[in-house]
PDB file of N, CA and C in Angstrom:
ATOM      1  N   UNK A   1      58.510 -40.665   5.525  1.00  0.00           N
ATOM      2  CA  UNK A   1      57.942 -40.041   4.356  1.00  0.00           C
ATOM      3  C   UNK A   1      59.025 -39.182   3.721  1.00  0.00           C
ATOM      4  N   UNK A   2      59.400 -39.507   2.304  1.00  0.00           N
ATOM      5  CA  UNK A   2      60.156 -38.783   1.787  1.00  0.00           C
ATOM      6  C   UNK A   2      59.523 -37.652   0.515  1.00  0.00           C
ATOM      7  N   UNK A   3      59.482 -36.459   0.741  1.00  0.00           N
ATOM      8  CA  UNK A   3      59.461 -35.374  -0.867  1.00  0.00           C
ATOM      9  C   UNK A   3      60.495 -35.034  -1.064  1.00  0.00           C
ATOM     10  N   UNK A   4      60.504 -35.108  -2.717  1.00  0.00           N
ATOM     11  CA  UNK A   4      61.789 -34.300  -3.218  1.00  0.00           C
ATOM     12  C   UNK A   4      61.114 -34.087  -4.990  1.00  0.00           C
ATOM     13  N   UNK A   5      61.401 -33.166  -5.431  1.00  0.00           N
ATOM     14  CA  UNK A   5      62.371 -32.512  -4.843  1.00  0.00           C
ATOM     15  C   UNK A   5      62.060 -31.222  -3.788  1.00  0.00           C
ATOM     16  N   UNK A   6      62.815 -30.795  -2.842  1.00  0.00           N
ATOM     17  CA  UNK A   6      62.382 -30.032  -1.741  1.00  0.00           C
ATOM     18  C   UNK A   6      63.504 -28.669  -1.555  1.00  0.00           C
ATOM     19  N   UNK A   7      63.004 -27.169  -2.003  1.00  0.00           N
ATOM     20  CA  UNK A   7      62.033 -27.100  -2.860  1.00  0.00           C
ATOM     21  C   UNK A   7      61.699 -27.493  -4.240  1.00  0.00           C
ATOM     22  N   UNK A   8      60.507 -27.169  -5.123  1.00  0.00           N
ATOM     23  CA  UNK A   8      60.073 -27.621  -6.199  1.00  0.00           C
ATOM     24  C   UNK A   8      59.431 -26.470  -6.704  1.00  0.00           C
ATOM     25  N   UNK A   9      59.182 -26.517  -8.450  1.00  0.00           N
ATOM     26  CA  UNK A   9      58.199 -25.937  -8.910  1.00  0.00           C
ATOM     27  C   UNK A   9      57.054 -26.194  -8.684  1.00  0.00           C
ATOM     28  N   UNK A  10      56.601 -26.984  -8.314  1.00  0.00           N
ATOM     29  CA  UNK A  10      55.487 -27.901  -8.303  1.00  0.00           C
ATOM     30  C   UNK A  10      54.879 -29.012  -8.402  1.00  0.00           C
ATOM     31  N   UNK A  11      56.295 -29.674  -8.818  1.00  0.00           N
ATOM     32  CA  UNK A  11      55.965 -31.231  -9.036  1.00  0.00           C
ATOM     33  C   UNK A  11      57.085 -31.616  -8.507  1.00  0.00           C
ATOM     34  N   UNK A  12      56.335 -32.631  -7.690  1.00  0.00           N
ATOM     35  CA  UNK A  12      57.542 -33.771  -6.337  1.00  0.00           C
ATOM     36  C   UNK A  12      56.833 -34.818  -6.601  1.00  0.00           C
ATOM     37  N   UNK A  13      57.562 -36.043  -5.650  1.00  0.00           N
ATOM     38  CA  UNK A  13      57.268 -37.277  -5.238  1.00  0.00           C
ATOM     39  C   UNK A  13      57.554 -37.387  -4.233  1.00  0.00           C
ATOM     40  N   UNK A  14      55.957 -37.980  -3.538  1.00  0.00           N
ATOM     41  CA  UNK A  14      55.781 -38.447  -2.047  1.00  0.00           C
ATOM     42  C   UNK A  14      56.667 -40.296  -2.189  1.00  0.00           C
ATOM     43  N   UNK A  15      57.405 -40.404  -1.086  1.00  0.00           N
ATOM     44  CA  UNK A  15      57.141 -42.135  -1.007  1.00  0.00           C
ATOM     45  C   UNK A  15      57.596 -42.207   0.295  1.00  0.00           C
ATOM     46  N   UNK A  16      56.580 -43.800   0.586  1.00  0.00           N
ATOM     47  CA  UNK A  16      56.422 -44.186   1.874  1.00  0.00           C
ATOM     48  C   UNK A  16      56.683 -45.588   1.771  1.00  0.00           C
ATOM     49  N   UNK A  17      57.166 -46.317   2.712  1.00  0.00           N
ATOM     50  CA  UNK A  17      56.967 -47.505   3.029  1.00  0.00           C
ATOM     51  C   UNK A  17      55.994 -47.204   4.567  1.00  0.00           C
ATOM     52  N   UNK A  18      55.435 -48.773   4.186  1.00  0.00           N
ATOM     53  CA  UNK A  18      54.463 -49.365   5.619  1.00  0.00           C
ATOM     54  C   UNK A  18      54.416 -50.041   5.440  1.00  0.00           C
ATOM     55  N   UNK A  19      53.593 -50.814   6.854  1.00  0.00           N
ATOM     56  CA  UNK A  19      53.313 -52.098   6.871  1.00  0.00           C
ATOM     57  C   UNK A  19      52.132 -52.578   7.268  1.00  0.00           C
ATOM     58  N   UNK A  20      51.232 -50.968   6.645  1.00  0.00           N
ATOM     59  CA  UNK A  20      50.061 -51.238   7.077  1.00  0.00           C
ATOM     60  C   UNK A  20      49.380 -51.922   6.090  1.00  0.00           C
ATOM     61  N   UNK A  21      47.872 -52.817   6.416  1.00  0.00           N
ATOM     62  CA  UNK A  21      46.711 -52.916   4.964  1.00  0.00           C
ATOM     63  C   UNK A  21      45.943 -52.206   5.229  1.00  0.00           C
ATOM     64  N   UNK A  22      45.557 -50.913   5.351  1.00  0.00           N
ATOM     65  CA  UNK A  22      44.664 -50.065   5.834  1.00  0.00           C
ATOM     66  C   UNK A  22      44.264 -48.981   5.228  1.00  0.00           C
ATOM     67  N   UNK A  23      43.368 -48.642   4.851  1.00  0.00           N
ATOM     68  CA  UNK A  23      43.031 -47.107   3.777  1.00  0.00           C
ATOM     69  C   UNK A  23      43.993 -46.207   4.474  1.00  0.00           C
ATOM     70  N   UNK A  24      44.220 -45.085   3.680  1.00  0.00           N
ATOM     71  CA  UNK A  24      44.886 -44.073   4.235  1.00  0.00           C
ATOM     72  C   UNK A  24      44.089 -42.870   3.631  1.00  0.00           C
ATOM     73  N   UNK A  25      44.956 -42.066   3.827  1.00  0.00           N
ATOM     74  CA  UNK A  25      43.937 -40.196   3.129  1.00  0.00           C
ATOM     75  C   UNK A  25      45.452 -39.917   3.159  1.00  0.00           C
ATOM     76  N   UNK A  26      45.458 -39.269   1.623  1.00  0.00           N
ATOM     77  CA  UNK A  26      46.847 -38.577   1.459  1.00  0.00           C
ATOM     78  C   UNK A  26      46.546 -37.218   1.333  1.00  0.00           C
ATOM     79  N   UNK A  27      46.916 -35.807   1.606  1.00  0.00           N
ATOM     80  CA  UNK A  27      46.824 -34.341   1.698  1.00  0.00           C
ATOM     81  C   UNK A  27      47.619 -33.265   1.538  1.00  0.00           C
ATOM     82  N   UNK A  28      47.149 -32.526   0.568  1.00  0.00           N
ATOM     83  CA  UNK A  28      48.254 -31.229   0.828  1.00  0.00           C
ATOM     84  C   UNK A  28      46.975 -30.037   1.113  1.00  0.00           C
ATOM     85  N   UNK A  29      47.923 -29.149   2.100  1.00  0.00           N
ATOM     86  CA  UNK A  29      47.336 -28.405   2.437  1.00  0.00           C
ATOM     87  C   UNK A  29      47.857 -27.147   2.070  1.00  0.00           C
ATOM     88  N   UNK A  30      47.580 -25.787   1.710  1.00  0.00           N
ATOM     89  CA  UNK A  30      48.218 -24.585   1.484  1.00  0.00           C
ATOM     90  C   UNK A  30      48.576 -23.994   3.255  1.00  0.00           C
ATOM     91  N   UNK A  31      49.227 -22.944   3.148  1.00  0.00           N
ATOM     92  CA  UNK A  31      49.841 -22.605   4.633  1.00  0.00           C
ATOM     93  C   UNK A  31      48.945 -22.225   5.810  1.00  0.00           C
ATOM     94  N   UNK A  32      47.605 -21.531   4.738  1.00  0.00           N
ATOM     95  CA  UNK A  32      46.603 -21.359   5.516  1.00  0.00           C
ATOM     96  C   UNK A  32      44.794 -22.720   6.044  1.00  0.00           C
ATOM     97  N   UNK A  33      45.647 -23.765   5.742  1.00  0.00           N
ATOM     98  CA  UNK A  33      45.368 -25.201   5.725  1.00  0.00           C
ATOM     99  C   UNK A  33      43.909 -25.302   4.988  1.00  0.00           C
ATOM    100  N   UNK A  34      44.273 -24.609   3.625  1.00  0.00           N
ATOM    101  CA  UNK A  34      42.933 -24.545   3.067  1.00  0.00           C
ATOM    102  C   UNK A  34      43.266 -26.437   1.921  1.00  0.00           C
ATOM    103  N   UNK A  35      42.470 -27.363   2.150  1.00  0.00           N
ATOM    104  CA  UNK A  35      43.148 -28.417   1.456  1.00  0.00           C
ATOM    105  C   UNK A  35      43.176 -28.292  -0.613  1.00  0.00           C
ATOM    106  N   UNK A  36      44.392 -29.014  -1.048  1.00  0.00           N
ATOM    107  CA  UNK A  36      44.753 -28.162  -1.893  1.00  0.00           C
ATOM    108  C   UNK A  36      44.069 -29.773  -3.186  1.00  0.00           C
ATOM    109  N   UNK A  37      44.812 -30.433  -2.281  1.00  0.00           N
ATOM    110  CA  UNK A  37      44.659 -32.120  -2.627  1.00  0.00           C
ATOM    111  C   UNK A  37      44.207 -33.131  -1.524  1.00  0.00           C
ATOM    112  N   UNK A  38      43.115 -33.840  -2.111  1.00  0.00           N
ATOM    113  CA  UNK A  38      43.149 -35.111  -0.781  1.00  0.00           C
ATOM    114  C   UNK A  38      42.668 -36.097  -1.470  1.00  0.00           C
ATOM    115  N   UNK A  39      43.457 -37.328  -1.483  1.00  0.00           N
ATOM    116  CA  UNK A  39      42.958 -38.935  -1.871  1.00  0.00           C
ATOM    117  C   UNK A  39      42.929 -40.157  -0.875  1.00  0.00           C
ATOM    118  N   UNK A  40      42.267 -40.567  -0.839  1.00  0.00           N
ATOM    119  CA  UNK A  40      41.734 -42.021  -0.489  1.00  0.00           C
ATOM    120  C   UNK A  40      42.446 -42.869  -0.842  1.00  0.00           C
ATOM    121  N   UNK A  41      43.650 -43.922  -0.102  1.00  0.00           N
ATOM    122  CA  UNK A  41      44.015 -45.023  -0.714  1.00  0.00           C
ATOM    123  C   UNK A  41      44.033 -46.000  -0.117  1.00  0.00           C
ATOM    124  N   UNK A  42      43.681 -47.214  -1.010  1.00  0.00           N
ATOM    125  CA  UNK A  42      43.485 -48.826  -0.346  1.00  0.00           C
ATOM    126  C   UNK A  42      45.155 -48.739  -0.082  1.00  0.00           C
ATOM    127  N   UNK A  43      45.548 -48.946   0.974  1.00  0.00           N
ATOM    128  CA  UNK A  43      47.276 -48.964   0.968  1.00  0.00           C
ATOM    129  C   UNK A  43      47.403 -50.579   1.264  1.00  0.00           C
ATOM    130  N   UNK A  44      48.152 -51.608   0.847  1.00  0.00           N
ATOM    131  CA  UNK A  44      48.954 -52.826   1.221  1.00  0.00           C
ATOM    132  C   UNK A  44      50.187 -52.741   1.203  1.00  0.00           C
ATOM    133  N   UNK A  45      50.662 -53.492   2.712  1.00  0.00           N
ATOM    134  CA  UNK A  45      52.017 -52.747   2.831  1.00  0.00           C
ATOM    135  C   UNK A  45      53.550 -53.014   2.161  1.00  0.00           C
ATOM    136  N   UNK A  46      54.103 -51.792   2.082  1.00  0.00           N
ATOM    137  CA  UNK A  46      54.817 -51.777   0.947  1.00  0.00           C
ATOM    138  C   UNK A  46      55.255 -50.443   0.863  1.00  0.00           C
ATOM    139  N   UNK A  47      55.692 -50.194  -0.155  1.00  0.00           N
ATOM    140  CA  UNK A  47      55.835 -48.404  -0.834  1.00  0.00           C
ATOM    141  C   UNK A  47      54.679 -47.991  -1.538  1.00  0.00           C
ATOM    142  N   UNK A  48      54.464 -47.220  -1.004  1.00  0.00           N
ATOM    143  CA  UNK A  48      53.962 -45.909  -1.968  1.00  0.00           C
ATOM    144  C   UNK A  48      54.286 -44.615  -2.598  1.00  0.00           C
ATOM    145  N   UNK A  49      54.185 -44.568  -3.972  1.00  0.00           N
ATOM    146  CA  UNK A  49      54.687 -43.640  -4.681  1.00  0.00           C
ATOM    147  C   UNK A  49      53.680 -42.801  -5.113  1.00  0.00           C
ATOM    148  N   UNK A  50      53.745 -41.639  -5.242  1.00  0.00           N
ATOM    149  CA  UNK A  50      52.947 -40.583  -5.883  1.00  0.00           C
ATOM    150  C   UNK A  50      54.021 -39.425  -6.390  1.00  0.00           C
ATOM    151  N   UNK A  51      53.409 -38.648  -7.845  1.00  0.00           N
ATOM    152  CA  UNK A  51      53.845 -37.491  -8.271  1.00  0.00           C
ATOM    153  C   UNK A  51      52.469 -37.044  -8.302  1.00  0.00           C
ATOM    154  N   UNK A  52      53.210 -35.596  -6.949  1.00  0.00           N
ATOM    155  CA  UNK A  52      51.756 -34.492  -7.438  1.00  0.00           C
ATOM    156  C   UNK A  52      52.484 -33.492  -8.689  1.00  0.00           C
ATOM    157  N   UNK A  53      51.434 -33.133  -8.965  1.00  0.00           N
ATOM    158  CA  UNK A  53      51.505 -31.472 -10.165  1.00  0.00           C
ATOM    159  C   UNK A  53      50.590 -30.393  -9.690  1.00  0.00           C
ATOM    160  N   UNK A  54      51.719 -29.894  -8.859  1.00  0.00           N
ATOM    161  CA  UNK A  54      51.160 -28.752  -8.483  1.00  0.00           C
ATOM    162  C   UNK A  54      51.789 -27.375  -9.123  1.00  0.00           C
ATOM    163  N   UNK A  55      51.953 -27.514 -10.134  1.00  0.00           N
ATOM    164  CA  UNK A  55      53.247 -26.396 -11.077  1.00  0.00           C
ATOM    165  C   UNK A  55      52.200 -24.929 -10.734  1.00  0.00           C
ATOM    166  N   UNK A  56      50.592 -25.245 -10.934  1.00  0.00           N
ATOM    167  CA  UNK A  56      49.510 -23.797 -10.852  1.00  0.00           C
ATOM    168  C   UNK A  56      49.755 -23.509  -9.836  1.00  0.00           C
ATOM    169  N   UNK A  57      50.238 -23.608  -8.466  1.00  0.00           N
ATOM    170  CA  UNK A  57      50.202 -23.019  -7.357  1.00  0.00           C
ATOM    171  C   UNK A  57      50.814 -22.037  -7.405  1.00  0.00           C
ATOM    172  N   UNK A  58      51.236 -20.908  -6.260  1.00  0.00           N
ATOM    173  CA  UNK A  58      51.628 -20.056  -6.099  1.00  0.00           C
ATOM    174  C   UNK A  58      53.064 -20.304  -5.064  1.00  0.00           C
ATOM    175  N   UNK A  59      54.275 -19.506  -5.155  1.00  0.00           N
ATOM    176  CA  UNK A  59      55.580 -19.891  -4.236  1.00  0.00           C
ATOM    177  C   UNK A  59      54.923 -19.406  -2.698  1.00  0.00           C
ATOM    178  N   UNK A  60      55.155 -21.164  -1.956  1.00  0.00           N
ATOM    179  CA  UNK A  60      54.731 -20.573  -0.874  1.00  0.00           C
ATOM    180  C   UNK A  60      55.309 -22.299   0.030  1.00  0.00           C
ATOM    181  N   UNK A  61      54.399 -22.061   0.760  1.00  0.00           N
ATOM    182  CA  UNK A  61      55.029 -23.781   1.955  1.00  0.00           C
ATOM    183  C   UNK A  61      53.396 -24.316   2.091  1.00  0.00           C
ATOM    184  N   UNK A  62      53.424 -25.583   1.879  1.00  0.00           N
ATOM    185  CA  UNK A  62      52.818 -26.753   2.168  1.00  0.00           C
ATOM    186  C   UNK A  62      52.588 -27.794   2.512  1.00  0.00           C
ATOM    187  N   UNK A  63      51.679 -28.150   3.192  1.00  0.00           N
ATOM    188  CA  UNK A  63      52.151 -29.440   3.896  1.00  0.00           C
ATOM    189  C   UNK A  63      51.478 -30.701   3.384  1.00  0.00           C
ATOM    190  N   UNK A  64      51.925 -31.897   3.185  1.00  0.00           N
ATOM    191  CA  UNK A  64      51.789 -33.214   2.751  1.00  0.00           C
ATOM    192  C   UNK A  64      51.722 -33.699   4.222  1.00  0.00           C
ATOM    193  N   UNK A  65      50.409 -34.002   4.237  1.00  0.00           N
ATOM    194  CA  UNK A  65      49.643 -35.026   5.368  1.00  0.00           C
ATOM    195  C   UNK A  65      49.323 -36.561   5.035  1.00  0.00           C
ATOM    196  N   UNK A  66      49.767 -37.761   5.626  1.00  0.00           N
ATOM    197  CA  UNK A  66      49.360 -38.804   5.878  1.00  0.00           C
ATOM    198  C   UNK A  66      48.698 -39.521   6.800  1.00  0.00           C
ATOM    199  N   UNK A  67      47.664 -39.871   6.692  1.00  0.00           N
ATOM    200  CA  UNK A  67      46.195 -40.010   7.880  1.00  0.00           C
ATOM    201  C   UNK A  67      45.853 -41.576   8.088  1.00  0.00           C
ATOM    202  N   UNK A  68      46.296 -42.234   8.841  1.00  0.00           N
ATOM    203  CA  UNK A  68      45.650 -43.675   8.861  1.00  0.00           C
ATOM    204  C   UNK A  68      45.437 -44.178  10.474  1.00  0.00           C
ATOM    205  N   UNK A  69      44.425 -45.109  10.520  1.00  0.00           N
ATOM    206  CA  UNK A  69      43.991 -45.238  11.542  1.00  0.00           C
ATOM    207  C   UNK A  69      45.155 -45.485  13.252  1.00  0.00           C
ATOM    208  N   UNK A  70      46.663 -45.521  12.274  1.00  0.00           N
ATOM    209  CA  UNK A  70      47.866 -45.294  13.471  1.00  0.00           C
ATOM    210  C   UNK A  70      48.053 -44.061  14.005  1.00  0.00           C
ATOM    211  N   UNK A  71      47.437 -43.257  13.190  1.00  0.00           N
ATOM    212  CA  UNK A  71      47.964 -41.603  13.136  1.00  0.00           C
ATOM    213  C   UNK A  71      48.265 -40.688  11.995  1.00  0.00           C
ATOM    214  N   UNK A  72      48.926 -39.585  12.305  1.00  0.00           N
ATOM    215  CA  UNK A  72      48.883 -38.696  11.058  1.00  0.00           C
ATOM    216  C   UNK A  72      50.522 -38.455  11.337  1.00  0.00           C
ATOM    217  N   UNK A  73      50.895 -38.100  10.062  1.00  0.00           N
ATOM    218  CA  UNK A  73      52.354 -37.847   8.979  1.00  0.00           C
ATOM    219  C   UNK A  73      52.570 -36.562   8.465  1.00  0.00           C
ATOM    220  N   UNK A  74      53.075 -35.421   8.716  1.00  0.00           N
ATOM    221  CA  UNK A  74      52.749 -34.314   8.214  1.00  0.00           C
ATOM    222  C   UNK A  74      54.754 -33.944   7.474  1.00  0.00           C
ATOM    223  N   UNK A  75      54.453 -33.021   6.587  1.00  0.00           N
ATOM    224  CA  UNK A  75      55.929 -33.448   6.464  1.00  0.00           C
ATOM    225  C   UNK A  75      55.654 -31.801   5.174  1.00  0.00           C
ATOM    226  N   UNK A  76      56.678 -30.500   5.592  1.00  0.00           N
ATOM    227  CA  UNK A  76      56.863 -29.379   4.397  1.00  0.00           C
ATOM    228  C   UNK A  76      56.939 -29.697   3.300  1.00  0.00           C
ATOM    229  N   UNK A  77      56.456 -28.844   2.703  1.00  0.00           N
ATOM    230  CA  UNK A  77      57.024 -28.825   1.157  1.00  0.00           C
ATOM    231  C   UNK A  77      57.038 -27.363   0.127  1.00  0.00           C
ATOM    232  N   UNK A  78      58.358 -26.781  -0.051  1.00  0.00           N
ATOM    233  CA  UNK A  78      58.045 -25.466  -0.488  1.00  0.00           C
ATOM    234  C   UNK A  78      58.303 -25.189  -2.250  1.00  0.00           C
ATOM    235  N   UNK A  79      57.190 -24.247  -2.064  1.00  0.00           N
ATOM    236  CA  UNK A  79      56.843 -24.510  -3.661  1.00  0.00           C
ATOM    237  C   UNK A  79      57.355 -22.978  -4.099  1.00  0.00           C
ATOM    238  N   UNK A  80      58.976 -23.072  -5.037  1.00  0.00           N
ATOM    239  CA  UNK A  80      59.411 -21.851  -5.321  1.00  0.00           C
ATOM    240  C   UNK A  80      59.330 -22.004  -7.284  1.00  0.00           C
ATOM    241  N   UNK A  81      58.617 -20.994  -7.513  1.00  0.00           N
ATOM    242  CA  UNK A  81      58.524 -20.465  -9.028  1.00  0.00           C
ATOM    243  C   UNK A  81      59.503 -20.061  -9.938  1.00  0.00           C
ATOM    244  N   UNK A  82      60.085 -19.102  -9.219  1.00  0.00           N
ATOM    245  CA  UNK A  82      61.160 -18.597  -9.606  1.00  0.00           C
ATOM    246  C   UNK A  82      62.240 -18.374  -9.272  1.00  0.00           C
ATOM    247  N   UNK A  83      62.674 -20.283  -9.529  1.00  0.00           N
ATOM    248  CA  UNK A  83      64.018 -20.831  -9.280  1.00  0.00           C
ATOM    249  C   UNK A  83      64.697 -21.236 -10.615  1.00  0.00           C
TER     250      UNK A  83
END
């Protein structure tokens, strides 16, 4: 699992390759794992790309979770404002 940019204002891109065909649950969580974002995806395997916009948040660390029936993907991401 790659984010960048790392840190960010608020807007990155997740991408993954797999080789799964399997739903997944994609997640960000704030530090105090209150969830910030969570989606549902039909995944076929391949890459997956996403841009979140999280520019409203506050400077702090978060985590980008990936959930599928192999296991879970957890991976930082720090969100600085005033850079």
């Amino acid at each position: 699992m790659q984010l960048f940019p790392n840190p960010s204002r608020g807007i990155f891109e997740l991408i993954f390759t797999s080789n799964l065909n399997d739903p997944i649950e994609v997640s960000v969580f704030n530090a105090v794992g209150e969830v910030i974002v969570r989606e549902d995806v039909a995944l076929v395997g391949g890459n997956y790309h996403k841009t979140f916009n999280l520019i409203e948040m506050a400077t702090g660390v978060y985590y980008v979770r990936i959930t599928s029936a192999k296991g879970v993907v957890n991976k930082k991401m720090v969100i600085l404002q005033d850079y």
